[in-house]
Each structure stands twice: as C-alpha cells, then as structure tokens.
C-alpha atoms as a PDB file:
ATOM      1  CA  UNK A   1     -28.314-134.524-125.441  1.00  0.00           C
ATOM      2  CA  UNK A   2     -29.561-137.908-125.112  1.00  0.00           C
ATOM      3  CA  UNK A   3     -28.011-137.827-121.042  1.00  0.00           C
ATOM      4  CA  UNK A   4     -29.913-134.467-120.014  1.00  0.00           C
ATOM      5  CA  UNK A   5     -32.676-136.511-118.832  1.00  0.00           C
ATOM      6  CA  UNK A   6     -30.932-139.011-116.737  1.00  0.00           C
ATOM      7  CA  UNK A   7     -28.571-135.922-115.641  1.00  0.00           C
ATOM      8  CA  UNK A   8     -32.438-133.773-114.210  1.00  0.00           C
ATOM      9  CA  UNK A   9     -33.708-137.052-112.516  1.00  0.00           C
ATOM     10  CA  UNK A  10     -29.997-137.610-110.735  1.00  0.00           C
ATOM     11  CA  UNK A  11     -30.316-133.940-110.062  1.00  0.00           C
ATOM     12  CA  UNK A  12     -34.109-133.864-109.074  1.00  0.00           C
ATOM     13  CA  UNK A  13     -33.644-137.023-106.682  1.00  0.00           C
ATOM     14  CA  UNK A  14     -30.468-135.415-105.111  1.00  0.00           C
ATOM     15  CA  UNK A  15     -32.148-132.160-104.704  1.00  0.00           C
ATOM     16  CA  UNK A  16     -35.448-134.110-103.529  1.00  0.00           C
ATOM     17  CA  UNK A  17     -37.823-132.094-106.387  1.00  0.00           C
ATOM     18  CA  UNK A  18     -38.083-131.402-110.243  1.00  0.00           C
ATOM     19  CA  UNK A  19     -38.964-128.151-108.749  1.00  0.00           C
ATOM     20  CA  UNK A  20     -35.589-127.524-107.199  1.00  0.00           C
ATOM     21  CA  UNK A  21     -33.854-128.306-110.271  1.00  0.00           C
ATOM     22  CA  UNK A  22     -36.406-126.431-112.118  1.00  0.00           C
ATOM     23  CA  UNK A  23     -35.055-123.293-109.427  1.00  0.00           C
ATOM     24  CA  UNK A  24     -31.371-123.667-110.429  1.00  0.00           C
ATOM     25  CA  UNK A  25     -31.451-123.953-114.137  1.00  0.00           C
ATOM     26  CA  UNK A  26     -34.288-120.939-114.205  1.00  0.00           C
ATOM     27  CA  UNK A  27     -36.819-122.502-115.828  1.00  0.00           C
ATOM     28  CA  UNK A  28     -41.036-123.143-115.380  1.00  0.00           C
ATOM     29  CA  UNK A  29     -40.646-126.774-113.555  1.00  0.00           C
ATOM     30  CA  UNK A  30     -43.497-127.975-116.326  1.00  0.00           C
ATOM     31  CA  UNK A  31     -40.208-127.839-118.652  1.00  0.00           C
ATOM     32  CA  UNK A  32     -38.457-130.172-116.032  1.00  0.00           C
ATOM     33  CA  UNK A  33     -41.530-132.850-115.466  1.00  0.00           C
ATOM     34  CA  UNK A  34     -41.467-132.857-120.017  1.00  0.00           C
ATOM     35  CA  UNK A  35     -37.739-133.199-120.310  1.00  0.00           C
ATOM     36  CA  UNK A  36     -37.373-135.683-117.818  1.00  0.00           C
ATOM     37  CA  UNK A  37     -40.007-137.626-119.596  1.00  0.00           C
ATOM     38  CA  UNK A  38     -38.581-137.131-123.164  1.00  0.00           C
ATOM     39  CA  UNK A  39     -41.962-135.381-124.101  1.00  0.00           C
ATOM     40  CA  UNK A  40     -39.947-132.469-124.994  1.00  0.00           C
ATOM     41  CA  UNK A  41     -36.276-131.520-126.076  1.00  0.00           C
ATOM     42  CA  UNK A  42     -34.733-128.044-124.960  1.00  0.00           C
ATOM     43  CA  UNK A  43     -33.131-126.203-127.028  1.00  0.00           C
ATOM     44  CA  UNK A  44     -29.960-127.237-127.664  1.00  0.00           C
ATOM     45  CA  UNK A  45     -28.409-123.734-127.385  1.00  0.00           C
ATOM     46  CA  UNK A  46     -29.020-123.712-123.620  1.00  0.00           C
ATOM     47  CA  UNK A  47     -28.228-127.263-122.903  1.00  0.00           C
ATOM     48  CA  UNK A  48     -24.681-127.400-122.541  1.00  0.00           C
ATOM     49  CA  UNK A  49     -25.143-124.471-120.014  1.00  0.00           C
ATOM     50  CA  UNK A  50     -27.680-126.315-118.101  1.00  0.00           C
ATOM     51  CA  UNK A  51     -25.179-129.325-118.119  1.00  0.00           C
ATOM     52  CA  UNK A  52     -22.618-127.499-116.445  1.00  0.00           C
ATOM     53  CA  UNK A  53     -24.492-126.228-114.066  1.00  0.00           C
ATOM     54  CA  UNK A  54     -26.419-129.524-113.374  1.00  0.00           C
ATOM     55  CA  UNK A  55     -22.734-131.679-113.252  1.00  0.00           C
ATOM     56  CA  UNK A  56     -21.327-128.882-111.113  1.00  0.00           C
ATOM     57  CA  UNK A  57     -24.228-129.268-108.442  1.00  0.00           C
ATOM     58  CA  UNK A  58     -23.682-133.003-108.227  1.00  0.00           C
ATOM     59  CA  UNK A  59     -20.078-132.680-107.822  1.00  0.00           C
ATOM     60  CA  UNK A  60     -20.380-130.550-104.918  1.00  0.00           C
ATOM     61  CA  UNK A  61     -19.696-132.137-101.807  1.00  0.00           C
ATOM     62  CA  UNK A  62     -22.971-131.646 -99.877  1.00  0.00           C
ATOM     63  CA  UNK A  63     -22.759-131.733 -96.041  1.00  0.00           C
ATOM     64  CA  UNK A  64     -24.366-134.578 -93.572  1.00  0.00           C
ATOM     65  CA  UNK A  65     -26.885-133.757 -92.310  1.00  0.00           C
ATOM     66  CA  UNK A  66     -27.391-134.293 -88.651  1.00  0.00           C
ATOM     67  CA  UNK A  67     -28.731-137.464 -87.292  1.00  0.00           C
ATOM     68  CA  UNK A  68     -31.807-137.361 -85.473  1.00  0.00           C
ATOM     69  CA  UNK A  69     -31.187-137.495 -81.211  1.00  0.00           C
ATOM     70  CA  UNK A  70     -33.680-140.912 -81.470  1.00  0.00           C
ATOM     71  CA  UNK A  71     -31.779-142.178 -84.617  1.00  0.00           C
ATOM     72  CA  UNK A  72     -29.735-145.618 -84.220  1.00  0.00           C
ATOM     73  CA  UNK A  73     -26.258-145.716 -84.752  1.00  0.00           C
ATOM     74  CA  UNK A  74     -27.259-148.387 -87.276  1.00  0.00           C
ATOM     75  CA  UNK A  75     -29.526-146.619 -89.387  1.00  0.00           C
ATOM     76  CA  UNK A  76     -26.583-143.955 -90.129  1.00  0.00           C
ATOM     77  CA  UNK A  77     -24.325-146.939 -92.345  1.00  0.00           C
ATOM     78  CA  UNK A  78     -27.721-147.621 -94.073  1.00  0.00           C
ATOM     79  CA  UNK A  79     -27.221-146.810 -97.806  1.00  0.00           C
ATOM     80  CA  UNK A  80     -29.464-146.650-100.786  1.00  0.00           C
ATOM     81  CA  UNK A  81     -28.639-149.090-103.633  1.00  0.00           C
ATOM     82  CA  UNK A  82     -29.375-147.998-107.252  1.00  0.00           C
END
C-alpha cells in the first residue's frame, strides 16, 4: 500500500498527467491528485487491481517517438536523471 503513491506519480510522469492515469484506472482524477499526496487511502479492495494495471503500463515497451526534422542528433542521447 505504502508504494501506490510512488507507483501513480511514476505512472502520471510517464503518461505526462494525473489525468491520464486517472483515465486508465477509471477513476475521478481528484482521487489521483489525493492519493498521490497521501491525503487519502483507496480502498484496499481495489488496490491490488490498480497495481497491476499501473506495473503492467510501465512495463510496456512504449515506442520512440519521432525526432523533430530541426532536432540535433545530440539532443536525441540526452537523458533525464532521477
């Protein structure tokens, strides 16, 4: 339980919005914005469902996008350190 949040902000920055995560676990995205801040807990009957789900989306490769005709060949190796 204690993960969920970490697992809906890996998910929400992947998927660039709380509202896109909100889309695939079928829930109001106010429920996202509180869980991701710990304001609320969600039921726990649901959770491991929503776990899954979330774990199975992140696994999934996801294909490159194109680069832009004016991007440099340089900016492509850039990568985003966490």
């Amino acid at each position: 339980m204690h993960d969920f949040p970490r697992l809906l902000l890996s998910a929400s920055m992947t998927m660039g919005t709380p509202l896109a995560v909100a889309k695939l676990l079928e829930v109001q995205p106010k429920l996202v914005y509180r869980w991701m801040a710990g304001l609320e807990r969600p039921s726990s009957g649901r959770v491991d469902a929503w776990k899954q789900r979330l774990e199975v989306f992140l696994r999934t490769p996801k294909p490159a996008l194109p680069l832009h005709p004016r991007r440099r060949a340089f900016d492509a190796r850039l990568q985003l350190v966490l």
